[in-house]
Protein backbone atom coordinates (compact mmCIF):
# COMPACT_ATOMS: atom_id res chain seq x y z
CA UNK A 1 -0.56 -14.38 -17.32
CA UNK A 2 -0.47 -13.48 -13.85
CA UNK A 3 0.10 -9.90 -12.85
CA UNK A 4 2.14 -9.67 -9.97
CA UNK A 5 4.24 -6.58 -10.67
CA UNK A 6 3.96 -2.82 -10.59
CA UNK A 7 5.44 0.06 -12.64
CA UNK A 8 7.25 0.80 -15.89
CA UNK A 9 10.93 1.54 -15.22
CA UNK A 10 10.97 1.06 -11.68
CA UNK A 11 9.18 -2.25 -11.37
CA UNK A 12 8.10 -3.99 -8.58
CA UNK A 13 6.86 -7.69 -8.33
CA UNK A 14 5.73 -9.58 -5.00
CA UNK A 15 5.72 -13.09 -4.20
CA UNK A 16 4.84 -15.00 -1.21
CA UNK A 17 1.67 -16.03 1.06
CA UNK A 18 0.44 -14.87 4.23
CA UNK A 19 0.96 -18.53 6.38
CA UNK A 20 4.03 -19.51 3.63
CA UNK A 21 7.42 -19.65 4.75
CA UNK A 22 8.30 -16.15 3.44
CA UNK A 23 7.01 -13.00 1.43
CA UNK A 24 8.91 -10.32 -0.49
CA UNK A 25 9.61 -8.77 -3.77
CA UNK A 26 11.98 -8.24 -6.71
CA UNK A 27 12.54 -4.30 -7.44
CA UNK A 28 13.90 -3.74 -10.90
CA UNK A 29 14.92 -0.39 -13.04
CA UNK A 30 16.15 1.13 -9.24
CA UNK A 31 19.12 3.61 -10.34
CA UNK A 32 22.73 2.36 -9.40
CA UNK A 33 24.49 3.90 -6.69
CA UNK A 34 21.89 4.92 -3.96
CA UNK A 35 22.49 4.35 -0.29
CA UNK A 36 20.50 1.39 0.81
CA UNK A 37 20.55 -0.76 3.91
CA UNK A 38 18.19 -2.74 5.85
CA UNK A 39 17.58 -0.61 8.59
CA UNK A 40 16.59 2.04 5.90
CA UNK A 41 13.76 -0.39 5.26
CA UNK A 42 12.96 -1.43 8.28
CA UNK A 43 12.27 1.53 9.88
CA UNK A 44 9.12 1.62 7.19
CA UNK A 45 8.00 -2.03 7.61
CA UNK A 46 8.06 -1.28 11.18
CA UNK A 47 5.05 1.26 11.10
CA UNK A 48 2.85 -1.30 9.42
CA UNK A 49 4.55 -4.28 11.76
CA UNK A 50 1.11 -6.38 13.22
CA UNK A 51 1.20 -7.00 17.03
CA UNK A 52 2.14 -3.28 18.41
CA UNK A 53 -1.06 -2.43 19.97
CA UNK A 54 -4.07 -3.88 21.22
CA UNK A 55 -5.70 -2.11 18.17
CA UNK A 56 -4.35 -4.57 15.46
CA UNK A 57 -3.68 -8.25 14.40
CA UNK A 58 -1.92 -10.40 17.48
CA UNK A 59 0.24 -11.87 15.06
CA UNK A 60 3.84 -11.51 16.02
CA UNK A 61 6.36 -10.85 13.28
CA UNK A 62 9.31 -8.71 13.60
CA UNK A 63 9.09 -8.35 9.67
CA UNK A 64 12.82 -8.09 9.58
CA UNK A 65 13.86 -7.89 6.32
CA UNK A 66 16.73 -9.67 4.13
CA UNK A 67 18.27 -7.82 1.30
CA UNK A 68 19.23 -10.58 -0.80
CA UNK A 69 20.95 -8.68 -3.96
CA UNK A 70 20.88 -6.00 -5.90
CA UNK A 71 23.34 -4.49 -3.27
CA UNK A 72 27.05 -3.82 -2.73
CA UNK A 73 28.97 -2.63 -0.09
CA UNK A 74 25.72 -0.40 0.80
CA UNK A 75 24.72 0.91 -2.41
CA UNK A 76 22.31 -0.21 -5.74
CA UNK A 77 24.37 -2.00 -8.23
CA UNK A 78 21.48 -1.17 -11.43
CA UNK A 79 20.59 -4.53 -11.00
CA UNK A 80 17.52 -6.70 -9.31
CA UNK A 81 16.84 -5.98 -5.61
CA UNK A 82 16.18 -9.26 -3.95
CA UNK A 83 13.46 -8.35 -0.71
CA UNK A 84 12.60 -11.00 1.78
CA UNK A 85 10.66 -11.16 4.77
CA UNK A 86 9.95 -14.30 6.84
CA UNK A 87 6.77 -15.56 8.09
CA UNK A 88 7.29 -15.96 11.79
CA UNK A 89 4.03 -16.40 13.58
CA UNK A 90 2.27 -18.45 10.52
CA UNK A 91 -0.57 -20.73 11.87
CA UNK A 92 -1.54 -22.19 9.14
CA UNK A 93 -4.04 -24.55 11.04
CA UNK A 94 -6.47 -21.73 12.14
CA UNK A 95 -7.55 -22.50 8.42
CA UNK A 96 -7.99 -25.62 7.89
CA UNK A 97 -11.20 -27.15 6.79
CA UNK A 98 -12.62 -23.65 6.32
CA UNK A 99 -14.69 -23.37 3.47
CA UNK A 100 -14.03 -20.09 0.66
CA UNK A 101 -15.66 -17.05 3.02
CA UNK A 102 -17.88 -14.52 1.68
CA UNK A 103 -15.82 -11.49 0.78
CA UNK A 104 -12.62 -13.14 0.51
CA UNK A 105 -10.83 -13.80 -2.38
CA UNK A 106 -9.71 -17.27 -1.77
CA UNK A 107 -13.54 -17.26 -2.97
CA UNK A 108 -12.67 -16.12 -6.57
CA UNK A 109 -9.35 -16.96 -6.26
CA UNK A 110 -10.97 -21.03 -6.72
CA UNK A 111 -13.29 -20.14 -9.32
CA UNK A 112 -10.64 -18.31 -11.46
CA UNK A 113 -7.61 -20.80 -10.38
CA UNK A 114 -9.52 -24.24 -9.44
CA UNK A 115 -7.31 -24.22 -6.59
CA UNK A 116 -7.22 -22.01 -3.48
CA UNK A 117 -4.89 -21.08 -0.80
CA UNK A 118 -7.16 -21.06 2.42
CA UNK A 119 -4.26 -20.09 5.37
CA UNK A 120 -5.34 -16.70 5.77
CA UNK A 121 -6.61 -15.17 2.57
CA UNK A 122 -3.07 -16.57 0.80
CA UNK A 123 -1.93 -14.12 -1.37
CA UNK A 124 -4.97 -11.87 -0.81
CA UNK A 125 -3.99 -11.30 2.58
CA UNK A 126 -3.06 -8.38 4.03
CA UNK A 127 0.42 -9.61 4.83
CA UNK A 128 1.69 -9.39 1.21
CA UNK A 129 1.53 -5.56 1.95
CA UNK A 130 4.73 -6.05 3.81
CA UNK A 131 6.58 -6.58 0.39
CA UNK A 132 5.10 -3.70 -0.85
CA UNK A 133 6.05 -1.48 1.94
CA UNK A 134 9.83 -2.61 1.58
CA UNK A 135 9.84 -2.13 -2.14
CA UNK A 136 8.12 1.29 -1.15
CA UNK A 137 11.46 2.33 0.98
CA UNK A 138 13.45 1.98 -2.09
CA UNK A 139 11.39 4.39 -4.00
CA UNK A 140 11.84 6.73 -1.90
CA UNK A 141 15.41 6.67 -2.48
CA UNK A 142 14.86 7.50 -6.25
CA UNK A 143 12.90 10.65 -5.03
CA UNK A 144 14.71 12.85 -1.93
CA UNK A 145 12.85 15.74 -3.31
CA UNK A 146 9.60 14.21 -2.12
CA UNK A 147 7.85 13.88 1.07
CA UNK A 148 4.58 11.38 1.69
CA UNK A 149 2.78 11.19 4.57
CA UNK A 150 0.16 9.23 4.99
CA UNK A 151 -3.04 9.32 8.29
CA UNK A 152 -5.82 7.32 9.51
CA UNK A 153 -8.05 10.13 9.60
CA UNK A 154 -11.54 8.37 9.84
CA UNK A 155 -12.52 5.22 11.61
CA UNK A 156 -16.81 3.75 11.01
CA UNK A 157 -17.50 6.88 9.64
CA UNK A 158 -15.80 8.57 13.21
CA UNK A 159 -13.08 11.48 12.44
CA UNK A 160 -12.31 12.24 16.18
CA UNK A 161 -9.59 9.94 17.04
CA UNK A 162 -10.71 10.32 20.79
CA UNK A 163 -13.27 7.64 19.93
CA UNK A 164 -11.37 5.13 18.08
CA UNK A 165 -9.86 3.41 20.91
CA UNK A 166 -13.84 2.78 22.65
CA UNK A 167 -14.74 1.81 19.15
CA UNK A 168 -11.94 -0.88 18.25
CA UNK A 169 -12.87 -2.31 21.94
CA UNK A 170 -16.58 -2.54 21.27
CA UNK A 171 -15.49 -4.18 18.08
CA UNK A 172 -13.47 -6.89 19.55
CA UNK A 173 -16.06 -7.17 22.37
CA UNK A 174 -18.23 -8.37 19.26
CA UNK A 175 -16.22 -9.85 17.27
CA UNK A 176 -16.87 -7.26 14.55
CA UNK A 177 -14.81 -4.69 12.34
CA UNK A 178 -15.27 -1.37 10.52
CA UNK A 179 -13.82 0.19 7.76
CA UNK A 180 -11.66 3.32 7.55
CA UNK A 181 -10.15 6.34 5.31
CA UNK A 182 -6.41 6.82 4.72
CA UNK A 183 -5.38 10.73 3.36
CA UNK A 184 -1.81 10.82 1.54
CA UNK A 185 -0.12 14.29 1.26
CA UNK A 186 2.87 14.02 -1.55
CA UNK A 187 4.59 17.13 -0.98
CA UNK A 188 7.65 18.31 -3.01
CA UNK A 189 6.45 16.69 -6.66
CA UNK A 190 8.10 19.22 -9.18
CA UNK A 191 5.30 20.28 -12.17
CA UNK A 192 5.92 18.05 -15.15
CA UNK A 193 5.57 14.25 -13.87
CA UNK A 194 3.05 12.03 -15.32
CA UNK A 195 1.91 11.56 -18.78
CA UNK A 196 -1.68 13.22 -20.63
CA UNK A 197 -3.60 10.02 -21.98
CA UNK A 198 -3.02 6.78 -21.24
CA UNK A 199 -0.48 6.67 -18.07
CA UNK A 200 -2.20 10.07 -16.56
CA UNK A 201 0.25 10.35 -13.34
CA UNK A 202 -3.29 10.69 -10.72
CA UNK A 203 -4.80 7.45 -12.76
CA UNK A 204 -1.39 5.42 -11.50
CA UNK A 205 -1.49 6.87 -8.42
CA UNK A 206 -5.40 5.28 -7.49
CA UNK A 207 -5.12 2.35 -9.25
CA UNK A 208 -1.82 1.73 -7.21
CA UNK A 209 -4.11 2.16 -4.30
CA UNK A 210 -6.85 0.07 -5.50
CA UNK A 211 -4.52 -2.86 -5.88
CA UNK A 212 -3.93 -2.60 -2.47
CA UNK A 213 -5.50 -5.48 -0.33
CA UNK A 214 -9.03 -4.54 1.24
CA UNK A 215 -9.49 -0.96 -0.90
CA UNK A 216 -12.66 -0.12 -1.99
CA UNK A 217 -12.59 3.55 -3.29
CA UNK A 218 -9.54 6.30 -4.12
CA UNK A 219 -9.53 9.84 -4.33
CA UNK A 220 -7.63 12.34 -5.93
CA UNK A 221 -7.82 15.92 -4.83
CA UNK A 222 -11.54 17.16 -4.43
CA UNK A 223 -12.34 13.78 -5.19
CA UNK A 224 -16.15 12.67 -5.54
CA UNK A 225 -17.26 16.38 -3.91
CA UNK A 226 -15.75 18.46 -7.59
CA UNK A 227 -18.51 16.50 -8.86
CA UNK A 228 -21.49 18.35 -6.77
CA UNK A 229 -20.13 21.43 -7.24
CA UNK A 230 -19.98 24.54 -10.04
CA UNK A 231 -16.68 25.28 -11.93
CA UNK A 232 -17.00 28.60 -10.18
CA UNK A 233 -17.14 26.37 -6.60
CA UNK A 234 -14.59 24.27 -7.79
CA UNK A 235 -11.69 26.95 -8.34
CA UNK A 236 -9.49 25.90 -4.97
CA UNK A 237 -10.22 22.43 -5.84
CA UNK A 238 -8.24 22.67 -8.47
CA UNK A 239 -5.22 23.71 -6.85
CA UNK A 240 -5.54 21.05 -4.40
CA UNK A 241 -5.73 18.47 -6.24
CA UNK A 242 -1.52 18.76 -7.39
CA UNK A 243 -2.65 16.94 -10.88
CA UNK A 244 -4.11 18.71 -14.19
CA UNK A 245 -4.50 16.52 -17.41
CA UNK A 246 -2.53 13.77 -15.18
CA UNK A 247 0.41 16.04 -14.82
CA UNK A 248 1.89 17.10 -11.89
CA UNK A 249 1.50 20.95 -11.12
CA UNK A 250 4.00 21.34 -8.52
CA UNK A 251 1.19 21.75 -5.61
CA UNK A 252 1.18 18.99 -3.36
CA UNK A 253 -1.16 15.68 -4.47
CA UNK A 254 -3.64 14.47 -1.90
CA UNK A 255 -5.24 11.35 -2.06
CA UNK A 256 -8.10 9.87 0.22
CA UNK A 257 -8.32 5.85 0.17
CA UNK A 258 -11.64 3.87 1.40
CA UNK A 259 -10.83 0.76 3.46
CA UNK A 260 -13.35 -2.04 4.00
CA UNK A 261 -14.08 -3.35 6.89
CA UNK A 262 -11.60 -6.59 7.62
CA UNK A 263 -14.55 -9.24 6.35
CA UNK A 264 -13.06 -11.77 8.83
CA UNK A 265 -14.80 -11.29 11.73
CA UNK A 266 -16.11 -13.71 14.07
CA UNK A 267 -14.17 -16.67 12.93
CA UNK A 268 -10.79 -18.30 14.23
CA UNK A 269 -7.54 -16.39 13.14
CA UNK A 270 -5.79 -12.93 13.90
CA UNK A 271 -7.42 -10.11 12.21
CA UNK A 272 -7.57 -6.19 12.80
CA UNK A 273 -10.98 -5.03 13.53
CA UNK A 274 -10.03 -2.21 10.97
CA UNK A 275 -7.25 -2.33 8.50
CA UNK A 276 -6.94 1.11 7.66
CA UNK A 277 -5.30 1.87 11.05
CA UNK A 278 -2.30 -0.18 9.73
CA UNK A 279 -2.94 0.87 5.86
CA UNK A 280 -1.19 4.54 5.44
CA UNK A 281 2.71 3.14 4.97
CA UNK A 282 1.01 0.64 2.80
CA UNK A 283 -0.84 3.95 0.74
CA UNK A 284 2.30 5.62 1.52
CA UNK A 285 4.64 3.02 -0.46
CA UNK A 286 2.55 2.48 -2.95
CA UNK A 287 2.44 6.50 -3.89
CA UNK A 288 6.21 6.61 -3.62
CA UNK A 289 6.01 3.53 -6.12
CA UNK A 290 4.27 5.46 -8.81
CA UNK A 291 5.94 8.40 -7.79
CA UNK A 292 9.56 7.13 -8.38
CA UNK A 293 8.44 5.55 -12.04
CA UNK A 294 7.20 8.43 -13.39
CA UNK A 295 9.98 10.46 -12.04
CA UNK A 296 12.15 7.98 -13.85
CA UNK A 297 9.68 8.48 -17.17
CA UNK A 298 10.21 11.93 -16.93
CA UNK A 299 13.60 11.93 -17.31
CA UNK A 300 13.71 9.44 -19.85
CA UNK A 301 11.67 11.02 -22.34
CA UNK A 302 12.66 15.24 -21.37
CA UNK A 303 16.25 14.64 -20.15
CA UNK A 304 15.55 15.64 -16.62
């Protein structure tokens, strides 16, 4: 069984390969009657969109996307939402005759599979994140009340943005990348979503993140410092951290997600010399994603 599909009510599932002819996704369990329209989603996709700046991947796509159904006359019908998003600037022959590449999963992908997808890391590639990002802007209909905002706030180990432009240039000069840090603020969760044991609402919310292409490391709250500190230390730590017992609190959850550098460097192909910089809708969607479903599981099992 293949898992390509996220959440419990509100379930998303992605399809589609970086150099195929299209990607997108199926959303399922999103409430009837919510406004949706394709410049609501697009106006996400766009902040993830490759070829803006000289600081990430050349390739040109407009990423416009297709609502195909699910829809009518601008609002959720309660059934499927049909995403798609065509692959514009595929160039499928930058691949060919590569072998698998150390630290990409078309790697695995053959040993698990006996087949592999080499045009750009396939279904491993950063691309599919475009899906996820759409499927994200739905979510966010199911949950007004919340805000998520999502920052690049450290590049190589650098937190003073004044150096990341000299950085990604000295990068491309040698044909290298570096890794980065995403933080996610969700501001506005009321106390009461998640669940205590076995679908805690801050376990969801980083292994959401983990799934997502190139992430090495998530999070939540104090993160990995709570565990150099005292209980006595530790007291505003708690309050930041907007989860107890993997239930919301009401504070605001804050999340901190480790990007790897891009491992293709120095070989043909359009890469970013660090993902992360186009990585915070990507965090961003997929913590609306987890978000929405538990808001959804909330009011399934309490009646509100």
């Amino acid at each position: 069984m293949s898992m390509n599909r996220l959440g419990h009510l509100l379930v998303m599932t992605t399809w589609g390969e970086s150099h195929g002819p299209a990607i997108g996704c199926v959303v399922d369990g999103c409430p009837p009657g919510l406004e949706l329209d394709e410049q609501w989603i697009q106006q996400w996709l766009q902040k993830r969109r490759p070829g803006t700046s000289a600081q990430v991947s050349a390739r040109q796509e407009s990423d416009r996307v297709q609502i195909l159904s699910g829809v009518f006359e601008g609002r959720t019908t309660g059934t499927p939402i049909g995403l798609m998003i065509a692959n514009e600037d595929a160039r499928p022959q930058d691949y060919e005759g590569l072998p698998p590449r150390l630290g990409h999963a078309d790697q695995v992908y053959e040993k698990k599979y006996g087949i592999r997808d080499p045009r750009g890391g396939g279904r491993a590639s950063a691309r599919e994140t475009a899906a996820r990002v759409a499927a994200g802007a739905l979510a966010r209909l199911v949950i007004p009340e919340v805000t998520i905002e999502a920052r690049l706030v450290e590049m190589g180990g650098e937190a003073d943005p004044d150096r990341w432009d000299g950085m990604i240039e000295a990068l491309k000069a040698d044909g290298d990348s570096v890794g980065g840090v995403v933080e996610c603020v969700a501001s506005g969760v009321p106390a009461g979503w998640g669940a205590p044991v076995y679908a805690k609402l801050d376990a969801e919310l980083a292994g959401a993140c983990m799934g997502i292409n190139a992430v090495k490391g998530v999070e939540i709250g104090e993160g990995f410092a709570a565990g150099r500190r005292r209980g006595s230390e530790n007291v505003e730590g708690m309050r930041a951290s907007g989860i107890d017992g993997g239930i919301s609190t009401g504070n605001p959850i804050t999340l901190r997600v480790a990007f790897k550098p891009t491992s293709s460097f120095g070989i043909k192909g359009r890469h970013d010399p660090c993902v992360a910089i186009r990585g915070a809708p990507v965090v961003e969607a997929m913590v609306a994603l987890v978000l929405a479903d538990h808001k959804l599981l909330h009011r399934a099992q309490c009646g509100q």
